[in-house]
Protein backbone atom coordinates (compact mmCIF):
# COMPACT_ATOMS: atom_id res chain seq x y z
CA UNK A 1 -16.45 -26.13 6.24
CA UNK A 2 -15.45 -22.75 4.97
CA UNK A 3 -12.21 -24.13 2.60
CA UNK A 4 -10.18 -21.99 4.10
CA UNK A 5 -6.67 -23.44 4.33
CA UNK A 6 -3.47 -22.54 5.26
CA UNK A 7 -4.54 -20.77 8.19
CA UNK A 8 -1.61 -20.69 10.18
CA UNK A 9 2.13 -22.09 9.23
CA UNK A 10 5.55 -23.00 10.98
CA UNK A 11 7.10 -19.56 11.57
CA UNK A 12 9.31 -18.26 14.46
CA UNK A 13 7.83 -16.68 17.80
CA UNK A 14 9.15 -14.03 19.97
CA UNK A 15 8.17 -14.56 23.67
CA UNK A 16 7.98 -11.93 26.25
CA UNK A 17 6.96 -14.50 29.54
CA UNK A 18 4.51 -17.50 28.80
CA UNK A 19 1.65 -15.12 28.05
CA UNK A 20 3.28 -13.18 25.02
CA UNK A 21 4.11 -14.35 22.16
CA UNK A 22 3.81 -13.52 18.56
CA UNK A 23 4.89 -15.02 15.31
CA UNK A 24 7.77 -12.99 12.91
CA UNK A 25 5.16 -12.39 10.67
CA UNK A 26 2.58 -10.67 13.14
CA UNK A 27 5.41 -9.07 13.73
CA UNK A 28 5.80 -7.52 10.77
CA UNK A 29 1.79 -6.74 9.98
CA UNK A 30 1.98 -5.02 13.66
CA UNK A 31 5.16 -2.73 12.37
CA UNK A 32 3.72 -1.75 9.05
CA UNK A 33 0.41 -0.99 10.66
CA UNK A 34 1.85 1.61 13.42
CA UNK A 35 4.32 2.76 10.42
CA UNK A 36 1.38 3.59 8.49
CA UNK A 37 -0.81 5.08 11.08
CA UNK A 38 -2.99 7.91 10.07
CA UNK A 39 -4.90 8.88 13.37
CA UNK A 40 -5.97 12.24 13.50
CA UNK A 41 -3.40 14.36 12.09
CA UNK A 42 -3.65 16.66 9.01
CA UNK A 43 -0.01 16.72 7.55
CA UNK A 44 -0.78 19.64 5.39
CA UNK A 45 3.17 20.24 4.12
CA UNK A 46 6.05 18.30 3.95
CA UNK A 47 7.70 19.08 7.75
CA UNK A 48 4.32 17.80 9.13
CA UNK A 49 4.26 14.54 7.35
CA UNK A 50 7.80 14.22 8.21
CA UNK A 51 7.02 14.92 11.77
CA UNK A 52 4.36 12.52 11.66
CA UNK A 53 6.04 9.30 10.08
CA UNK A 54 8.73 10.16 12.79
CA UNK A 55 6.75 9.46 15.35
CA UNK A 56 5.02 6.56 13.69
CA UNK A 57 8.89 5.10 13.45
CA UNK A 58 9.21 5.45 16.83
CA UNK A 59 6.39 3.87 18.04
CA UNK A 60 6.83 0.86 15.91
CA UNK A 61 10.98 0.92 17.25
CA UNK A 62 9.37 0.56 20.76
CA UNK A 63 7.19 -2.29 19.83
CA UNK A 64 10.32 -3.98 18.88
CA UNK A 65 12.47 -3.11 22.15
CA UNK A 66 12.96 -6.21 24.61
CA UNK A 67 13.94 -3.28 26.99
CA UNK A 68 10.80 -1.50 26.41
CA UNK A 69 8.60 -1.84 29.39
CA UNK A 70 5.11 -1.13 26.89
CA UNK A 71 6.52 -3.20 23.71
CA UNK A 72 3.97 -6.05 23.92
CA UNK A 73 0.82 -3.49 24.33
CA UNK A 74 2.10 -1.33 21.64
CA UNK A 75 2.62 -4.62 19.64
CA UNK A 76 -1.00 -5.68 20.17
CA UNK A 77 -1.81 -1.84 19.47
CA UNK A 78 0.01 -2.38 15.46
CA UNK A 79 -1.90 -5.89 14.96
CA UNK A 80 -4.93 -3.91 15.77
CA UNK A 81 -4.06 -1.18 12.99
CA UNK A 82 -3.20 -4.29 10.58
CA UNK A 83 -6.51 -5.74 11.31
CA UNK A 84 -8.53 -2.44 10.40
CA UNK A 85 -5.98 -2.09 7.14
CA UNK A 86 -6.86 -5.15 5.86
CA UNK A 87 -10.86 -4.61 6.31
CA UNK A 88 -10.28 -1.63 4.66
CA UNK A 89 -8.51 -3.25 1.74
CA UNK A 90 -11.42 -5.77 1.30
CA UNK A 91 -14.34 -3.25 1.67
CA UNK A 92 -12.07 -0.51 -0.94
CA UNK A 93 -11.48 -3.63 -3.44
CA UNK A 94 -15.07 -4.29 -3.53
CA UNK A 95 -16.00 -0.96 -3.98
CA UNK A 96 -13.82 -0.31 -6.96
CA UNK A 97 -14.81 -3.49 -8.72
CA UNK A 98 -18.35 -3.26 -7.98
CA UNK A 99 -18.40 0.32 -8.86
CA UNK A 100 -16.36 -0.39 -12.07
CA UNK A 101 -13.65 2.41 -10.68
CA UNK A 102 -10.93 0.13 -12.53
CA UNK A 103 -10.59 0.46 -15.98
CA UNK A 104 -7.93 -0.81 -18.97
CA UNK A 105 -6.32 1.52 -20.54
CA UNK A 106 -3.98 0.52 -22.98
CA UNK A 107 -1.77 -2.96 -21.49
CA UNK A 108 -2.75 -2.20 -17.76
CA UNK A 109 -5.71 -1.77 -15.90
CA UNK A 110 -5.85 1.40 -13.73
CA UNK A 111 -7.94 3.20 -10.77
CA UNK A 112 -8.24 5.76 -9.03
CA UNK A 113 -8.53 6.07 -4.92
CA UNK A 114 -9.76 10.14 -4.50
CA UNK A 115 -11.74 12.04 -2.47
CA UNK A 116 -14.80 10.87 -3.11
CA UNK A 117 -13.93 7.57 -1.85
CA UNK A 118 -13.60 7.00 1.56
CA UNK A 119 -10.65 6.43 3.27
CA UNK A 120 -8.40 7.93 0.55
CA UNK A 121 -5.81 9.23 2.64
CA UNK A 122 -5.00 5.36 4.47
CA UNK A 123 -4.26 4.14 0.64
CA UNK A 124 -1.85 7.19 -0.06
CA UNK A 125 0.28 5.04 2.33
CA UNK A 126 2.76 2.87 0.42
CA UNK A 127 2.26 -0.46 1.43
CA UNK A 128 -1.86 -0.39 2.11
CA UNK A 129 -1.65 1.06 -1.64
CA UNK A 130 0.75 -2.03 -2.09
CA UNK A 131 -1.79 -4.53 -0.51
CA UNK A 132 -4.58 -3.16 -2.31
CA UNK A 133 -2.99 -3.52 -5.85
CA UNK A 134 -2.13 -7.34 -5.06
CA UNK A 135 -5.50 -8.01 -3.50
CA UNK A 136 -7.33 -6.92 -6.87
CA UNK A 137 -4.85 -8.43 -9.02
CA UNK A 138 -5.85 -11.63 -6.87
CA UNK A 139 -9.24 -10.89 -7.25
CA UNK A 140 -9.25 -11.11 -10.90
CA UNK A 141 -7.14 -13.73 -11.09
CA UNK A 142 -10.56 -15.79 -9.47
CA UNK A 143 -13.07 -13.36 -11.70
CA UNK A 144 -11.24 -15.43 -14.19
CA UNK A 145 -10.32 -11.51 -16.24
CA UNK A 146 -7.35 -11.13 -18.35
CA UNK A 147 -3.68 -11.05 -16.61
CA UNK A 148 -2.56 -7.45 -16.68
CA UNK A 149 -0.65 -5.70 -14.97
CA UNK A 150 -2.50 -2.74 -12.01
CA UNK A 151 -2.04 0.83 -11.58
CA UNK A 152 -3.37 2.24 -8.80
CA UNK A 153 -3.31 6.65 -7.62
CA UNK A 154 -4.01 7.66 -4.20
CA UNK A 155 -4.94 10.95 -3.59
CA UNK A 156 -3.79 12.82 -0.30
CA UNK A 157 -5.15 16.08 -0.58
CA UNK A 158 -3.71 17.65 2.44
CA UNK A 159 -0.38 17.43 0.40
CA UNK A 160 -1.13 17.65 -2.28
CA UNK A 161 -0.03 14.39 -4.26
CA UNK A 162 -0.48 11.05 -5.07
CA UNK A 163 0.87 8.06 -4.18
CA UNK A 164 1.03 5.08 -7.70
CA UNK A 165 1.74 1.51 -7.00
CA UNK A 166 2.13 -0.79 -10.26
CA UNK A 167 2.27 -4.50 -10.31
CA UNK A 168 2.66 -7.32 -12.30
CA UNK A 169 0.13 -9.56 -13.58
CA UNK A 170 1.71 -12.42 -11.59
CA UNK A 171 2.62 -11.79 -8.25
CA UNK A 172 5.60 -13.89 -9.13
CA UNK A 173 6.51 -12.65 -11.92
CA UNK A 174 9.31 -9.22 -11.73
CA UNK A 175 8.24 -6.14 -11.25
CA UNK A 176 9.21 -3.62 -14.15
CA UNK A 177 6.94 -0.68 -12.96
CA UNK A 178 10.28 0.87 -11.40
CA UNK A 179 11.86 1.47 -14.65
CA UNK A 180 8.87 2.57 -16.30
CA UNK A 181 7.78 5.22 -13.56
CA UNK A 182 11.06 6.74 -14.36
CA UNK A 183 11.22 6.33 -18.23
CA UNK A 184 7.54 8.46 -17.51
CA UNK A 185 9.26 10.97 -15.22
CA UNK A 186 11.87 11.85 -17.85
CA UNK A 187 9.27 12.04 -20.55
CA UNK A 188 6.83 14.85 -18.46
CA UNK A 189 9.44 16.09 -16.75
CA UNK A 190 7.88 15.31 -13.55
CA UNK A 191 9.20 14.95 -10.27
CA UNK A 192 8.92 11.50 -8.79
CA UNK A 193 9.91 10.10 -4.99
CA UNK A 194 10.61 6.57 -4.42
CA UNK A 195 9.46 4.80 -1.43
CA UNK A 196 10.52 1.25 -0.01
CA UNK A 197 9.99 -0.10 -3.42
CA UNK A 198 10.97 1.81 -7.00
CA UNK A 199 7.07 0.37 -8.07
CA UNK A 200 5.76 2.98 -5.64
CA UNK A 201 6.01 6.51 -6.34
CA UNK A 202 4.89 9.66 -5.18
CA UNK A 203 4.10 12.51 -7.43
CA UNK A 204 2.19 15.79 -7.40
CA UNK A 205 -1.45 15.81 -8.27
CA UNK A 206 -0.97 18.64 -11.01
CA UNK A 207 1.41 15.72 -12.69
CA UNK A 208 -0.82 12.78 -12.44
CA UNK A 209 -2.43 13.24 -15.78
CA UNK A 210 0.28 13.39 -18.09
CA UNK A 211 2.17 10.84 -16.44
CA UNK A 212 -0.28 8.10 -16.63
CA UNK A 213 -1.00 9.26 -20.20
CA UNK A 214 3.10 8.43 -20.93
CA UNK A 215 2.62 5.51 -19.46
CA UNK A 216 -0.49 4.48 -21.44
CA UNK A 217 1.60 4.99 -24.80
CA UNK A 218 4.53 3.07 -23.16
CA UNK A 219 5.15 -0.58 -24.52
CA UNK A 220 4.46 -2.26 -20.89
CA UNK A 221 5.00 -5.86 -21.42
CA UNK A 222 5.31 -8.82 -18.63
């Protein structure tokens, strides 16, 4: 009725009795989402944001522990977070596009998640900033807009930084934002730190101008 397809597909299943199951990639969705965890915390310097994603690691480890007598409920806790992620990545796309927040500058399109928009510190997370980035470039993919590659900042202001995530026009295509954040970094002499993936960086907010304005005069082809 709806044409949605590809609901659900062949994937393994961990089971924990009859009654609990869930597929390798809930699995995954339920790890990232207690890895990437906000709640109420303020991690105003670097030990507290340490302390923080400790304990988000350890709650996700726990999840994963067949010897963990509160695995499945803190399981079903992490599909929870990944549910309210993803709403949040519909409701922010919208709001950029609507609100024309994404703009081309030079051979990329970029945007800017601050303050003023809510729920700025969830998308200084690396992979919410991640699944943000691929769910516009989606998006314009059906507007029927150019192919070009994404930029996307994400303030956290308790810190003081921002988190970038840069992908290709084609989710299939490779990924050369990695060696261009750190042709930038050389070039401003700013300080860069890599996440999970070289396309994500962290970087402080005093160094987010002039490093999006070498990467504007940058030659980024894909």
């Amino acid at each position: 009725q709806f044409g949605l397809r590809d609901l659900c597909f062949n994937s393994f299943v961990k089971s924990q009795g009859r009654a609990q199951q869930i597929s390798a990639i809930d699995t995954v969705y339920s790890v990232i989402g207690l890895l990437e965890r906000i709640g109420n915390e303020t991690a105003s310097d670097n030990s507290e944001f340490e302390k923080l994603w400790t304990s988000n690691f350890w709650k996700a480890y726990d999840s994963l522990s067949p010897s963990s007598n509160g695995a499945w409920d803190r399981a079903m806790e992490g599909i929870e977070l990944a549910k309210t992620q993803q709403q949040m990545i519909v409701k922010m796309g919208g709001t950029l596009i609507e609100t024309k927040k994404i703009t081309v500058l030079g051979s990329f399109r970029y945007g800017v998640i601050d303050t003023s928009s809510t729920h700025s510190k969830v998308f200084s997370q690396p992979f919410a900033l991640l699944k943000l980035s691929q769910f516009l470039q989606d998006t314009f993919s059906q507007m029927k807009k150019k192919a070009m590659p994404i930029v996307l900042a994400a303030l956290d202001e308790d810190r003081g930084t921002y988190t970038l995530c840069g992908v290709a026009p084609n989710l299939t295509e490779a990924n050369e934002f990695g060696s261009l954040f750190v042709d930038a970094a050389q070039e401003t002499e700013s300080e860069i730190h890599h996440t999970f993936d070289a396309s994500i960086i962290e970087l402080a907010k005093n160094d987010v101008k002039k490093f999006v304005e070498s990467l504007h005069s940058a030659s980024i082809g894909f």
